[in-house]
Protein backbone atom coordinates (compact mmCIF):
# COMPACT_ATOMS: atom_id res chain seq x y z
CA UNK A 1 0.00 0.00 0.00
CA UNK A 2 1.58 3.08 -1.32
CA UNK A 3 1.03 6.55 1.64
CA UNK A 4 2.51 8.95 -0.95
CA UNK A 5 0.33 12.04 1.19
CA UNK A 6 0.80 10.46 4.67
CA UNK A 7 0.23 13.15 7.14
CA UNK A 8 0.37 11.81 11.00
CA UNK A 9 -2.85 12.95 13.42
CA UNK A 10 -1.42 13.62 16.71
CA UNK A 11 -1.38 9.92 18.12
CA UNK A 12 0.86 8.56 15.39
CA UNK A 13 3.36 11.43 15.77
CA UNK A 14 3.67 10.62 19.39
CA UNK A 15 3.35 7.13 19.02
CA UNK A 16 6.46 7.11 16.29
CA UNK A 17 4.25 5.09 13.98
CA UNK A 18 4.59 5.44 10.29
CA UNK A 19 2.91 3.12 7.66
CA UNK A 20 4.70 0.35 7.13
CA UNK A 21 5.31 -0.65 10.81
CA UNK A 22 3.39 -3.50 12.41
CA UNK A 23 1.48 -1.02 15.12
CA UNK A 24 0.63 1.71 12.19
CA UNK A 25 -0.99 -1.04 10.27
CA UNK A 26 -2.59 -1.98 13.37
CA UNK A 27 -3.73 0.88 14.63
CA UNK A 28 -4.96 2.10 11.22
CA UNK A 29 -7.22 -1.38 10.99
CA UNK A 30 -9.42 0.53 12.85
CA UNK A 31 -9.72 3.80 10.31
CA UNK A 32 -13.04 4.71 11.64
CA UNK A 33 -11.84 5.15 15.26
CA UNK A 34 -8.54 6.93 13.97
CA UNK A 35 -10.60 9.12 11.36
CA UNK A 36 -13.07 10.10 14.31
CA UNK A 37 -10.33 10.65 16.81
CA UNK A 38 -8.45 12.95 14.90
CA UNK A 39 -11.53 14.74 14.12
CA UNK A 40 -12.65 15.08 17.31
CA UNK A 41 -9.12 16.59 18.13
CA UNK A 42 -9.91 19.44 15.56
CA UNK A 43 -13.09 20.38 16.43
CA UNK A 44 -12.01 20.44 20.22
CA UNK A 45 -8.82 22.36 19.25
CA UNK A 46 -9.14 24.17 15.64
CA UNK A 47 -12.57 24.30 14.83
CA UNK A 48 -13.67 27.92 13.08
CA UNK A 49 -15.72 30.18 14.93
CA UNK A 50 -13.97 29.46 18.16
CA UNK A 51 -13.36 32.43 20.45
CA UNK A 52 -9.42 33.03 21.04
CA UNK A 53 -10.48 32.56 24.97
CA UNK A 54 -12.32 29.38 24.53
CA UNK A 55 -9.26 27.75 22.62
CA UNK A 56 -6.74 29.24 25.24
CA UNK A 57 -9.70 26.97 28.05
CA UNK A 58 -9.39 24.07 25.79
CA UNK A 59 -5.60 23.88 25.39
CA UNK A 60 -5.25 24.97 28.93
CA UNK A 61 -7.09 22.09 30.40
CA UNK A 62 -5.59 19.41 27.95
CA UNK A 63 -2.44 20.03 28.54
CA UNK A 64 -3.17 20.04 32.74
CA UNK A 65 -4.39 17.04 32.34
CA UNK A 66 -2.07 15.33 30.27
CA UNK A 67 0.28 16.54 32.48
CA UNK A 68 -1.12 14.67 35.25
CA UNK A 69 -1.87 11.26 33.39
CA UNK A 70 0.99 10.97 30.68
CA UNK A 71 2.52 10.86 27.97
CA UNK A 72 4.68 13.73 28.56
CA UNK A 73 5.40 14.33 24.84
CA UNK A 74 1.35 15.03 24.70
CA UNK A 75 1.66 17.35 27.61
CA UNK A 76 4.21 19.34 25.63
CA UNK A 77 2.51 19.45 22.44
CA UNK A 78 -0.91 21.07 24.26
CA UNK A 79 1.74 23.63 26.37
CA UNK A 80 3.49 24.69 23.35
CA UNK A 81 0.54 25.05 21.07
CA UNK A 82 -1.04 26.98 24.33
CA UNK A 83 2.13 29.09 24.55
CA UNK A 84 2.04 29.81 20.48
CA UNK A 85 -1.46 31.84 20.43
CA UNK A 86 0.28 33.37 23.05
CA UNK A 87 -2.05 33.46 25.75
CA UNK A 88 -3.31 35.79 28.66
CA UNK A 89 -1.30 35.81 31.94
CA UNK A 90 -3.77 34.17 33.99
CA UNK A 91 -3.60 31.27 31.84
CA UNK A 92 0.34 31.32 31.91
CA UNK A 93 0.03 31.37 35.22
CA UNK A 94 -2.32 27.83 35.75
CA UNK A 95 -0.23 26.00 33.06
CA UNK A 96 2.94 26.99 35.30
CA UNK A 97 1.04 25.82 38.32
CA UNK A 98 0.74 29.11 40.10
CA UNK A 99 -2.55 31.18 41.47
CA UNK A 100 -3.72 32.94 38.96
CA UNK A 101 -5.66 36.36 38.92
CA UNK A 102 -9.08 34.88 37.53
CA UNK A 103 -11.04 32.90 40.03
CA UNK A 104 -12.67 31.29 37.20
CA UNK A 105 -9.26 29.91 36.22
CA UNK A 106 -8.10 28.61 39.01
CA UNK A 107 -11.60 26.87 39.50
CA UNK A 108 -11.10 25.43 36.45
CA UNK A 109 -7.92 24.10 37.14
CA UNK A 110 -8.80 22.52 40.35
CA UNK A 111 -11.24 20.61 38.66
CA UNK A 112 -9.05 19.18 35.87
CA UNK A 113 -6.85 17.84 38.01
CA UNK A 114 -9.24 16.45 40.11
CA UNK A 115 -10.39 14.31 36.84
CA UNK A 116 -7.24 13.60 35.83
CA UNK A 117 -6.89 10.20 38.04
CA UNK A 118 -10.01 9.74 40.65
CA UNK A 119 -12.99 11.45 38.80
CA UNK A 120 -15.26 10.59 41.49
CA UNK A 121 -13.91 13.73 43.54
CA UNK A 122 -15.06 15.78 41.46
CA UNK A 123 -19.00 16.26 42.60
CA UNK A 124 -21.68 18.33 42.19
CA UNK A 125 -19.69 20.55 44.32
CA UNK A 126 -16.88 21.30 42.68
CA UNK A 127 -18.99 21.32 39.13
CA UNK A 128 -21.12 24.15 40.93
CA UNK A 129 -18.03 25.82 41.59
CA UNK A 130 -17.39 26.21 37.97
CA UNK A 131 -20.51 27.98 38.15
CA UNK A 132 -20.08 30.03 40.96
CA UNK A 133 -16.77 31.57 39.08
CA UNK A 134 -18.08 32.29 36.37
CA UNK A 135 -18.30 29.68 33.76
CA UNK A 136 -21.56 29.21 31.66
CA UNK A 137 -23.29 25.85 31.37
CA UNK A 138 -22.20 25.68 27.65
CA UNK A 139 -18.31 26.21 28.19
CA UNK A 140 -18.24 23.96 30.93
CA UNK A 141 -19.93 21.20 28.47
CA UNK A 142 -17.53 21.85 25.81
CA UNK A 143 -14.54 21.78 28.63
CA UNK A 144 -16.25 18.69 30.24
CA UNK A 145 -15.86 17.20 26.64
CA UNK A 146 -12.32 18.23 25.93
CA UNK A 147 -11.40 16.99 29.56
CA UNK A 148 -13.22 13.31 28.84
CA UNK A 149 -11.49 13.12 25.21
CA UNK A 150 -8.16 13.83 26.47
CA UNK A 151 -8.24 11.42 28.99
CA UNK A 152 -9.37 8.88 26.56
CA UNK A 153 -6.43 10.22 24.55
CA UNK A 154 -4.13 9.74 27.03
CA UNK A 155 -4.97 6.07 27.83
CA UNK A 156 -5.03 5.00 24.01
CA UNK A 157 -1.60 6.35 23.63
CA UNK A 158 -0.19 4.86 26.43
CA UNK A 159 -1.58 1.51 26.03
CA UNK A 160 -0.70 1.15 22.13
CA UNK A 161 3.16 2.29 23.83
CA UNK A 162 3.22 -0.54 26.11
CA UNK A 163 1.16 -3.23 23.20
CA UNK A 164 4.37 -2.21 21.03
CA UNK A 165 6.68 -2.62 23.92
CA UNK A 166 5.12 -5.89 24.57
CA UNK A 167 5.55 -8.17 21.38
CA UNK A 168 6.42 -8.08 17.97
CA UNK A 169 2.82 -7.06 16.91
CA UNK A 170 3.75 -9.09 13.49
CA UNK A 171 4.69 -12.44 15.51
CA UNK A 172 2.52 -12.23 18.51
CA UNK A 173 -0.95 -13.44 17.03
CA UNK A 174 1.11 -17.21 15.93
CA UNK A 175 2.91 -17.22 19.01
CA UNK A 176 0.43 -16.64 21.46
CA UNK A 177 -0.07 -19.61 24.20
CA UNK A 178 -3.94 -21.20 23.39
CA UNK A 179 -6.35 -19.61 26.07
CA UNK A 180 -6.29 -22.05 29.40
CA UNK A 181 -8.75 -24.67 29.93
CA UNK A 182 -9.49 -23.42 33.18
CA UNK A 183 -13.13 -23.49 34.09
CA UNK A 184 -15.52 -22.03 36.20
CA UNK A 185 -18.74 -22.92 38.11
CA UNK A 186 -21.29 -20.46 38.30
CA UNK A 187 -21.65 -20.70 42.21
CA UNK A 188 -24.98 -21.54 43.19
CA UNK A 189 -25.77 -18.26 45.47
CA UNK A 190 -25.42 -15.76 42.21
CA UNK A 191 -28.05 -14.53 41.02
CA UNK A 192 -28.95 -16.27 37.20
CA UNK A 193 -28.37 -14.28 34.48
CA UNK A 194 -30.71 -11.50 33.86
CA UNK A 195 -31.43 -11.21 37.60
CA UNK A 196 -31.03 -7.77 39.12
CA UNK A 197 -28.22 -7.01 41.77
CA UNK A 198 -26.71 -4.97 44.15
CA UNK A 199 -23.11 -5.26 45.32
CA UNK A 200 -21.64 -2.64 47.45
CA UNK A 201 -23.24 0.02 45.38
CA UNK A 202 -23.39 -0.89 42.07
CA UNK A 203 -26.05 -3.09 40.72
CA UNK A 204 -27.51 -4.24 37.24
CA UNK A 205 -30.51 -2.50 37.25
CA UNK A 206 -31.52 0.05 34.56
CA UNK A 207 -30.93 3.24 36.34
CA UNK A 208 -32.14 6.94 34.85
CA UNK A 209 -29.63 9.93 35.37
CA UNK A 210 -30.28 13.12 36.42
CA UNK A 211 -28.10 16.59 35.32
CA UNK A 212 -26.52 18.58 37.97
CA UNK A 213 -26.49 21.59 35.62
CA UNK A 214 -29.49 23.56 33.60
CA UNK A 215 -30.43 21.25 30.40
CA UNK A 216 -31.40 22.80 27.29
CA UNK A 217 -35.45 23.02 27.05
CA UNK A 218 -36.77 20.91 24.09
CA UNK A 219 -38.45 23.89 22.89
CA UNK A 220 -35.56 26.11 22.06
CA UNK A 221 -33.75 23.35 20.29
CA UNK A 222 -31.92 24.64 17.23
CA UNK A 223 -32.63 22.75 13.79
CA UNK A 224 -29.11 21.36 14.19
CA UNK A 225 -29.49 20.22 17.86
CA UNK A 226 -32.48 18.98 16.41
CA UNK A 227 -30.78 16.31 14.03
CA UNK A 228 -28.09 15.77 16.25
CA UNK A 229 -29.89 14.17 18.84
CA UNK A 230 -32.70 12.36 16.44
CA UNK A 231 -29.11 10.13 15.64
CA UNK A 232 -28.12 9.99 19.15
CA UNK A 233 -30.85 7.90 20.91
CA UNK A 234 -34.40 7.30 20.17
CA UNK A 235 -35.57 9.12 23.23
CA UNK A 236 -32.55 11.40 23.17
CA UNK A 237 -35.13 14.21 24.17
CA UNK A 238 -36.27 12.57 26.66
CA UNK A 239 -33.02 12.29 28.50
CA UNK A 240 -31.12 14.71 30.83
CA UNK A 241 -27.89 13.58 29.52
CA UNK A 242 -28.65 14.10 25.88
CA UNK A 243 -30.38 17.72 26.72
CA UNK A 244 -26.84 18.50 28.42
CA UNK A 245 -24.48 17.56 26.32
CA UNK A 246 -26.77 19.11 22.99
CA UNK A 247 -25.40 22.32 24.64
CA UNK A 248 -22.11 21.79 22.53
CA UNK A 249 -23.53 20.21 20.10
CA UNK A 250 -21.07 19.49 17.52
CA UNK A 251 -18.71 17.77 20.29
CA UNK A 252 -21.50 15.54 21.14
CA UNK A 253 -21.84 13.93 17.84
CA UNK A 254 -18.59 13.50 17.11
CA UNK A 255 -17.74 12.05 20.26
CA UNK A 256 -21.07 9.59 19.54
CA UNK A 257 -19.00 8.16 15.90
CA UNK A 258 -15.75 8.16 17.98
CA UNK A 259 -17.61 5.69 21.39
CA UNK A 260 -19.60 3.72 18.88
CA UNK A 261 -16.41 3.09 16.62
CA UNK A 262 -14.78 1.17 19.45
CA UNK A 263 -17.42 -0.19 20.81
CA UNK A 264 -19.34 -1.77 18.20
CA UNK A 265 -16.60 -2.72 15.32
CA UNK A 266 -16.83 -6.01 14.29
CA UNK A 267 -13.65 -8.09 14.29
CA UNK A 268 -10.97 -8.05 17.00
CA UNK A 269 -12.10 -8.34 20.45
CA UNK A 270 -15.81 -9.88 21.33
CA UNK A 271 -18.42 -7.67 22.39
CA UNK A 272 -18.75 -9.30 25.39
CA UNK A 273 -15.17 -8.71 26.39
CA UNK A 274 -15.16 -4.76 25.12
CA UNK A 275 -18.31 -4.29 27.46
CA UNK A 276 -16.68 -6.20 30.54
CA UNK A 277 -13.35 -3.87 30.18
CA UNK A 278 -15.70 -1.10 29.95
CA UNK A 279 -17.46 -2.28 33.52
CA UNK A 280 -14.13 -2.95 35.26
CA UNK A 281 -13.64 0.98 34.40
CA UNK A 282 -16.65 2.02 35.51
CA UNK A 283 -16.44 0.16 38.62
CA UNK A 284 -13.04 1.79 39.39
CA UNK A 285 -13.87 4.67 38.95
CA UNK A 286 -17.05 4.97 40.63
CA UNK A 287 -19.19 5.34 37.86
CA UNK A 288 -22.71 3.71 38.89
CA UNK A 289 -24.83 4.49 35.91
CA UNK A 290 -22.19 3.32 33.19
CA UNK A 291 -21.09 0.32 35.56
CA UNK A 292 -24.80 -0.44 35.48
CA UNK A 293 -25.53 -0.03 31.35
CA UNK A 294 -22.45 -2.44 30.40
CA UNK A 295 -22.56 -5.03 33.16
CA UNK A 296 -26.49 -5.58 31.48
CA UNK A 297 -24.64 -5.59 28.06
CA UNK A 298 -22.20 -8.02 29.37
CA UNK A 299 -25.07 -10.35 30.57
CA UNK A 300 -26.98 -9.89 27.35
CA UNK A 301 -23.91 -11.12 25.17
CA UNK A 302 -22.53 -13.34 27.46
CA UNK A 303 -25.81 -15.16 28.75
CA UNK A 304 -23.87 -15.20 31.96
CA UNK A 305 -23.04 -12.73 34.93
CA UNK A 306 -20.26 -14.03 37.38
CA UNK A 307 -17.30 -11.79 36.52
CA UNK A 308 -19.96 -9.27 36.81
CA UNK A 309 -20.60 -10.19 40.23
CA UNK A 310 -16.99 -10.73 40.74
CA UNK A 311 -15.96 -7.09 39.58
CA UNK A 312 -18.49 -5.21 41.37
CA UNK A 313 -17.28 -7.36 44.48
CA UNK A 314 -13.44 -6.75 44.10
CA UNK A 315 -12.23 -5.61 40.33
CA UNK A 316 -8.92 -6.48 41.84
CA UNK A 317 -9.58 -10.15 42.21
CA UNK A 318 -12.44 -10.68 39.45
CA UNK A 319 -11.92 -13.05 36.36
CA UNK A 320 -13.22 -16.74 35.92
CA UNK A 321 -9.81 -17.65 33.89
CA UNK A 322 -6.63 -16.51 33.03
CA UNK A 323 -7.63 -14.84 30.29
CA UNK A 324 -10.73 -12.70 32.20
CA UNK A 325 -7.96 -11.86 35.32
CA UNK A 326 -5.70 -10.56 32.58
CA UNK A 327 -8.42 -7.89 31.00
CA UNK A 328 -9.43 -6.98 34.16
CA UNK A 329 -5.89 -6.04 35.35
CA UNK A 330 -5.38 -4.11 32.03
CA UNK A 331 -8.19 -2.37 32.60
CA UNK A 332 -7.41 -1.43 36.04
CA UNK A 333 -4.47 -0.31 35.64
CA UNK A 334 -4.58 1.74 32.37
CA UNK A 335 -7.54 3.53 34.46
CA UNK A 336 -5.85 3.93 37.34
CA UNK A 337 -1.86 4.26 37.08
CA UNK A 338 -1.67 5.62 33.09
CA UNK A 339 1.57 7.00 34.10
CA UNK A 340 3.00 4.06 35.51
CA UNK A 341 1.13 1.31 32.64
CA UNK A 342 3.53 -0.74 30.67
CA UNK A 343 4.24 -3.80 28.90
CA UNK A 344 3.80 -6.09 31.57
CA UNK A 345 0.45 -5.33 31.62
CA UNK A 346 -0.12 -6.03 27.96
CA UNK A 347 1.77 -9.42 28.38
CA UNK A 348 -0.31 -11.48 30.51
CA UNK A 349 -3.31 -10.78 27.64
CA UNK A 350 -0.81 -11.94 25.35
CA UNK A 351 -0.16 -14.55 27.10
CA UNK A 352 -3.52 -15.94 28.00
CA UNK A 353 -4.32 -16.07 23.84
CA UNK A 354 -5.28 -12.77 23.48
CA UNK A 355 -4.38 -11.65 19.66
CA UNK A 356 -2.75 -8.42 19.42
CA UNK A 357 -5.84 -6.67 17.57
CA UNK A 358 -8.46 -7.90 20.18
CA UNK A 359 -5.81 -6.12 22.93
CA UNK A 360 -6.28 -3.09 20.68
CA UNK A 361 -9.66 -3.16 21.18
CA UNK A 362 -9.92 -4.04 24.93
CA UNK A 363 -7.24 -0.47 25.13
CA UNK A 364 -9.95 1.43 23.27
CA UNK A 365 -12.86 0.33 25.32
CA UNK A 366 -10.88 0.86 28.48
CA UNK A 367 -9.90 4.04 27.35
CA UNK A 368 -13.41 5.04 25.48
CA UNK A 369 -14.90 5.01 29.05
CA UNK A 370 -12.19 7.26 30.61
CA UNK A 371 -14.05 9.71 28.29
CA UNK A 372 -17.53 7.84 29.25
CA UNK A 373 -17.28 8.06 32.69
CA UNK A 374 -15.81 11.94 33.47
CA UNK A 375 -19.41 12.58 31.43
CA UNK A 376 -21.74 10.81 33.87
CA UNK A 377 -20.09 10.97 36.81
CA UNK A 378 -19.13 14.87 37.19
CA UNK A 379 -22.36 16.46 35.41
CA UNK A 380 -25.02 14.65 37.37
CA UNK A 381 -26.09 11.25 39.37
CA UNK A 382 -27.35 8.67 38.38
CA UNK A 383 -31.29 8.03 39.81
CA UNK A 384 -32.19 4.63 41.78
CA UNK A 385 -35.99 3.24 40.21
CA UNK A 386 -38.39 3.68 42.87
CA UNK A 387 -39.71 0.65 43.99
């Protein structure tokens, strides 16, 4: 395959891929999630019509948080494209990690980093505290965006690093060990499949959410919003977390063709395994409403729900097999240590027969719900069904 107008989006440049080499062709198997990616990145970053202010926000806050998560070559690229507009003071000031002179700033900055590695401290509080500085439901949207796709970013990077580290991406699927024999008895006190739950907090029920912040009446909908959210969800309308999120409404679809090009790809990893990756995050981080959407999905493809139960118990401990324990652990870990995630986390998927472009899949799903999760669990709550 000739790439005689090969131009690298910002993950291959960091990445040192090129085509030709085994994790460019990998990575580019997937040209849907790359091609939405990227674009997501431009809107975010160089879209036309935004304010010089709102770009100074967006670059501020991605580069924070990249700071705080990893790679440090993405870090640099937000600073210095930051430092090129040039910016104001204040916002010298937060990237440097001093006080600035805006309150709204340094609000904003405290939140970010709050985000960046245990999203569930950031509450209804601190969001409100956006508020109280300054910052209008619609910029904190599009910032609440930028923060979620950046740590998705952040995570995909780091975990196609440490897949390359792992193997020869060329060799590995031949040389991979068969997945173990090891079995597992559903024990008799679970619940059967389909069953609703409730472990310390999380549970399998269908829960409804509820939006800390003003959502945008139905009635004032633009024709664009309009379409927009009549190819979200059938009962988009209908939802809090649609009538949010419609408030920047170009991020929201893109982000929507960036999620449902990981998620729902065929090839590479199973469905089932993309969705239990995506609960493990969820769990970890404290997301209840996402925890409670994918464990269902996981029991729907599955026909089975004891590394559900396992997970919601102890992520740290959950798997049925080898193979189970070693997406878990991945999925932990990339979640919660990005800085510190390496190869030996990719090699016990590896080794348990998991092919090199299913492990590319199980990054993006773990990563995909970085992004997921930093939506539902700092704009609103998710609501218990009254029984």
């Amino acid at each position: 395959m000739e790439h005689t107008n090969y131009s690298p989006d910002v993950m291959d440049r960091i990445l040192g891929a090129a085509p030709g080499d085994a994790l460019h062709e990998l990575r580019h198997a997937r040209d849907k999630v790359v091609n939405a990616t990227q674009s997501f990145h431009e809107l975010a970053f160089h879209a036309e019509g935004l304010s010089a202010k709102q770009r100074q926000d967006r670059l501020l806050v991605a580069a924070l948080l990249a700071e705080a998560t990893g790679p440090r070559a993405l870090a640099e690229i937000y600073s210095a494209e930051l430092l090129e507009l040039p910016p104001s003071q204040d916002h010298i000031d937060v990237l440097k990690g001093r006080q600035a002179a805006s309150a709204a700033l340094n609000e904003l900055a405290n939140f970010t980093k709050s985000l960046a590695i245990e999203p569930a401290t950031a509450d209804r509080e601190a969001l409100l505290g956006l508020v109280a500085a300054g910052w209008a439901v619609p910029d904190i949207v599009s910032l609440a965006q930028v923060i979620g796709y950046v740590s998705y970013q952040t995570r995909s990077i780091i975990g196609l690093q440490a897949l390359r580290d792992a193997t020869d991406i060329t060799q590995a699927a031949s040389t991979v060990a068969a997945p173990d024999a090891e079995t597992f008895v559903h024990p008799a006190h679970l619940p059967p499949p389909g069953e609703v739950f409730e472990i310390k907090g999380f549970t399998n029920a269908t829960l409804d959410w509820t939006s800390w912040l003003p959502i945008q009446n139905v009635a004032d909908l633009t024709p664009e919003q309009d379409r927009i959210l009549a190819t979200s969800h059938p009962k988009a309308k209908e939802s809090d977390y649609y009538m949010l999120l419609i408030q920047a409404p170009e991020l929201l679809e893109q982000r929507s063709l960036v999620f449902n090009a990981l998620m729902y790809a065929p090839g590479g990893a199973s469905r089932a395994e993309r969705e239990l990756a995506s609960t493990v995050v969820s769990r970890v981080n404290g997301c209840v409403y996402c925890a409670s959407v994918h464990a269902q999905r996981f029991e729907q493809l599955a026909k089975r729900n004891d590394v559900i139960v396992q997970v919601f118990e102890d992520p740290f401990t959950a798997g049925t097999n080898a193979r189970e324990r070693a997406i878990v652990q991945m999925a932990i870990a990339l979640t919660r240590e990005p800085a510190n995630f390496g190869q030996r986390h990719i090699q016990p998927l590896l080794t348990s027969g998991v092919t090199p472009d299913q492990v590319r899949d199980l990054i993006g799903a773990t990563a995909i719900f970085a992004w997921a999760n930093r939506l539902m669990l700092n704009l609103g709550k998710e609501v218990h069904p009254v029984l």
